[in-house]
Protein backbone atom coordinates (compact mmCIF):
# COMPACT_ATOMS: atom_id res chain seq x y z
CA UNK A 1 -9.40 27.21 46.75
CA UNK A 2 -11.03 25.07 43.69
CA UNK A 3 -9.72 22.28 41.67
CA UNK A 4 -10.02 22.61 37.90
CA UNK A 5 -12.31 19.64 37.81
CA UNK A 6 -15.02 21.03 40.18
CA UNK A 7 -14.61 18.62 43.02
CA UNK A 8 -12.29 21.02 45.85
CA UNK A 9 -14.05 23.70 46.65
CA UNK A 10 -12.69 24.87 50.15
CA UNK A 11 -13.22 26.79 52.91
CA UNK A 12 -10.55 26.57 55.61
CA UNK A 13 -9.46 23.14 55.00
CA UNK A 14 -11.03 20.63 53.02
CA UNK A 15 -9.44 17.00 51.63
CA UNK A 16 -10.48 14.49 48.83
CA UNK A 17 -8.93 11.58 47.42
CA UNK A 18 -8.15 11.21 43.81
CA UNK A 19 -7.01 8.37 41.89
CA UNK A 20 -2.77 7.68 41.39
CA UNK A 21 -2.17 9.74 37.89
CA UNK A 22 -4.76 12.07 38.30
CA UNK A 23 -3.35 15.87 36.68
CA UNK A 24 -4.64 18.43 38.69
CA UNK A 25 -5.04 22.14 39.15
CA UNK A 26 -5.99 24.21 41.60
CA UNK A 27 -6.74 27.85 41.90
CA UNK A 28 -6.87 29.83 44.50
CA UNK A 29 -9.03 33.17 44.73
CA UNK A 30 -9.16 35.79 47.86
CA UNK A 31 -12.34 37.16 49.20
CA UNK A 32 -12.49 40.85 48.46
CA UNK A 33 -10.70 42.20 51.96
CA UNK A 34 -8.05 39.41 51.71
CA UNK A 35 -5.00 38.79 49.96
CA UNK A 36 -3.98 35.39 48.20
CA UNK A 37 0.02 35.36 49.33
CA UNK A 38 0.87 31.64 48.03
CA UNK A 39 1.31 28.25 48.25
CA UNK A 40 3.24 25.83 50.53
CA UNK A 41 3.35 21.57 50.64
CA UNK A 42 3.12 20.39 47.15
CA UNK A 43 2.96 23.78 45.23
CA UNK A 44 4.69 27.22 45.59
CA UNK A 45 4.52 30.15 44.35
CA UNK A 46 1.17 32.22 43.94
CA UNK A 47 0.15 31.49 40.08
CA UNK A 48 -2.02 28.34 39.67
CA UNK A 49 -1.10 25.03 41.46
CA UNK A 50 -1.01 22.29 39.33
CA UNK A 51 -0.58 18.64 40.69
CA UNK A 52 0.29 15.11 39.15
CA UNK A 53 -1.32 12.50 42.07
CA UNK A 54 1.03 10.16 42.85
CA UNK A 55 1.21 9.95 46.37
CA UNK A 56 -0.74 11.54 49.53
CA UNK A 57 -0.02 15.50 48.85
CA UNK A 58 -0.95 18.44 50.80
CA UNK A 59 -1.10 21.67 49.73
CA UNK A 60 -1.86 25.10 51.51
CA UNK A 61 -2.93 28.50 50.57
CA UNK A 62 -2.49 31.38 52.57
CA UNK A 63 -4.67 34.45 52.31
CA UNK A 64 -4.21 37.72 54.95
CA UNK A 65 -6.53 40.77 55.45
CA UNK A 66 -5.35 43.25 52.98
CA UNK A 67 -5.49 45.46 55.30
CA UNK A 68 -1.89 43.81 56.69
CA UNK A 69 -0.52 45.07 53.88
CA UNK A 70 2.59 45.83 52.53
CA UNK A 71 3.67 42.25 52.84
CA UNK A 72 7.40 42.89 52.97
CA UNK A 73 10.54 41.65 54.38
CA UNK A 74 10.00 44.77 56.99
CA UNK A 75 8.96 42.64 60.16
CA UNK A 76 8.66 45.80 62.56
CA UNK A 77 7.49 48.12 60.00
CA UNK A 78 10.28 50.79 60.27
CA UNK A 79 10.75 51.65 56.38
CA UNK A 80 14.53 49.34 56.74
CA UNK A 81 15.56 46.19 55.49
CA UNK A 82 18.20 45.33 58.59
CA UNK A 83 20.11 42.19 59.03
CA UNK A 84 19.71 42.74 63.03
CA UNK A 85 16.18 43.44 63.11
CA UNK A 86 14.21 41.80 59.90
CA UNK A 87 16.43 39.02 59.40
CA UNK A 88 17.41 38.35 62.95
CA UNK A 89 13.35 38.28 63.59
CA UNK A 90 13.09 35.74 60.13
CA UNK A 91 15.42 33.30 61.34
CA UNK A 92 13.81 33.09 64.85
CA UNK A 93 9.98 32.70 63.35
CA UNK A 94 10.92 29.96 62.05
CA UNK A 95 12.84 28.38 64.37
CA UNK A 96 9.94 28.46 66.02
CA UNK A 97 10.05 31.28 68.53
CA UNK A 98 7.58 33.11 69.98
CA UNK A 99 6.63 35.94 72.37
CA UNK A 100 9.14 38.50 74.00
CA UNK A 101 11.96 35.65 73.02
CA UNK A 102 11.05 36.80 69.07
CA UNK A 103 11.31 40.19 69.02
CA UNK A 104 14.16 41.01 71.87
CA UNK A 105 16.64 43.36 70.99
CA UNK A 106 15.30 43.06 67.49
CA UNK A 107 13.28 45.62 66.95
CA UNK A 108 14.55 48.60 64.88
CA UNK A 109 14.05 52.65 65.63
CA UNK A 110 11.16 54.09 64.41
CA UNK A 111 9.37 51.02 64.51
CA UNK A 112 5.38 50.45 64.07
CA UNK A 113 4.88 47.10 64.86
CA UNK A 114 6.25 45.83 67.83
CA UNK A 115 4.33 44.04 69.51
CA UNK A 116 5.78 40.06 69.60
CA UNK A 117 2.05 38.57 68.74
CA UNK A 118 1.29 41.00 65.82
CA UNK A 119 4.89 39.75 64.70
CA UNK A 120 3.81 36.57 64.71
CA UNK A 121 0.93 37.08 63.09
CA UNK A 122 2.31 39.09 59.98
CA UNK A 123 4.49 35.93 59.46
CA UNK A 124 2.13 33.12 59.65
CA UNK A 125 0.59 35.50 56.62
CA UNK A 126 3.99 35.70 54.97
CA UNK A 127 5.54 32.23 55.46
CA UNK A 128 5.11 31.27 52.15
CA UNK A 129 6.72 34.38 50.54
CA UNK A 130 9.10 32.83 53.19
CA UNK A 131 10.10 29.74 51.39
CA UNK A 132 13.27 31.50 49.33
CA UNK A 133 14.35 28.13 47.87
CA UNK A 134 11.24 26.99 46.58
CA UNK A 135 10.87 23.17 48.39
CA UNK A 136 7.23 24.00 49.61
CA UNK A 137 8.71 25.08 53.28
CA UNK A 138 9.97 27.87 54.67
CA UNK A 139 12.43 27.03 57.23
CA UNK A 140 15.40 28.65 59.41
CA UNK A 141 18.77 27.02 58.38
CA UNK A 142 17.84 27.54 54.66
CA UNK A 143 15.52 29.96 54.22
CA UNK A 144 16.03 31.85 57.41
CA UNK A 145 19.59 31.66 56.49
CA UNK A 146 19.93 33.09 52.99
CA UNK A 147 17.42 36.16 53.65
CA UNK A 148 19.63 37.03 56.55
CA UNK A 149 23.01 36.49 54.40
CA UNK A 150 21.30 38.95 51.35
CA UNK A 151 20.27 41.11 54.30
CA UNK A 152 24.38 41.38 55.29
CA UNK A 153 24.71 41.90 52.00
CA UNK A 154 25.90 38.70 50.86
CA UNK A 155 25.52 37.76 47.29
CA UNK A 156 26.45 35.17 44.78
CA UNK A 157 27.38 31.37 45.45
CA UNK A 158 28.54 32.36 49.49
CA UNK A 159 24.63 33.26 49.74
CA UNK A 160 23.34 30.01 48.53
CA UNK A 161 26.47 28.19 49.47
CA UNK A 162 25.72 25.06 52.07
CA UNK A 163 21.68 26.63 52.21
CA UNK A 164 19.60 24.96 50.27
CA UNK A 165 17.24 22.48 51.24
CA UNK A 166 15.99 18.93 50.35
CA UNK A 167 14.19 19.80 47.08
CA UNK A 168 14.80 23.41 46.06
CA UNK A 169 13.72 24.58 43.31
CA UNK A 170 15.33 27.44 43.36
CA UNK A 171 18.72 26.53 43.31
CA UNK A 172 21.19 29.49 41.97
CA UNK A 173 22.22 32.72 43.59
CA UNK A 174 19.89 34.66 40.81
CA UNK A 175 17.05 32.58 41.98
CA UNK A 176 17.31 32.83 45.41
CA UNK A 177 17.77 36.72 45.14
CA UNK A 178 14.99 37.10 42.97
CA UNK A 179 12.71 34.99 45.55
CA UNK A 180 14.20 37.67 47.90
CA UNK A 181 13.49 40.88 46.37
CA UNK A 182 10.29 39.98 45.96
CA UNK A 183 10.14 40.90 50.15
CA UNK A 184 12.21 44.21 49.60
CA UNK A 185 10.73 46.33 47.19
């Protein structure tokens, strides 16, 4: 990750301090075996990250191995998109589960990765594809909760209805489902 004016130029983590007012942008770039998947904190999205200083703000960028890849709403890697299995695994990542408690009676037939830690894993990679309203976090009782409602199928105001949290900025049904599809191609 770099900052426009030359300053940021990270490794795994790295901070500075910039002045109240300062307009920002950083970019972030993957090494060749790695993906860039997107933003979290302050910025979201994967497209350019661009920041007006005003108070302390953190921002993260998440790269995975390419070879990970597809990054897709298919948690067990079983070629379905299943309300019981994807979404039921979702909503447990990131209520912070872990281990066998993850994955039980989760995992779909025909399923490539099922192993609870490689689960784990893949999501750390895709939690910010995982932020479906746009605040800068992905969590369960919004996030969690509208991928498994599009998952059963539900669509329109009932999928957003009573979901969104503090600072969404994606705040209609169209929105939301378009933040979705992005993880079922």
């Amino acid at each position: 990750m770099t900052s426009g004016d030359g300053v940021i130029d990270c490794g795994a983590t790295c901070a500075h301090t910039y002045a109240h007012g300062t307009q920002l942008t950083l970019t972030a770039a993957a090494q060749p075996d790695s993906t860039f998947l997107g933003w979290q904190g302050a910025c979201i999205g994967n497209g350019p990250c661009n920041l007006s200083i005003a108070v302390a703000t953190s921002v993260t960028a998440t790269f995975a191995l390419t070879a990970s890849a597809p990054f897709t709403g298919d948690m067990e890697r079983n070629n379905v998109y299943d309300a019981l299995t994807d979404g039921l695994i979702v909503i447990r990542y990131l209520f912070g589960l872990r281990g066998p408690a993850l994955t039980a009676n989760a995992i779909g037939d025909g399923a490539t990765r099922t192993d609870p830690a490689a689960i784990a894993a893949f999501l750390d990679d895709l939690q910010p594809m995982l932020d479906i309203d746009g605040n800068g976090q992905a969590d369960a009782l919004t996030d969690g909760l509208m991928f498994l409602r599009y998952l059963f199928s539900i669509r329109g105001l009932p999928l957003t209805s009573n979901a969104l949290g503090d600072g969404a900025t994606r705040t209609t049904p169209e929105a939301v489902e378009a933040a979705i599809l992005v993880l079922l191609p």
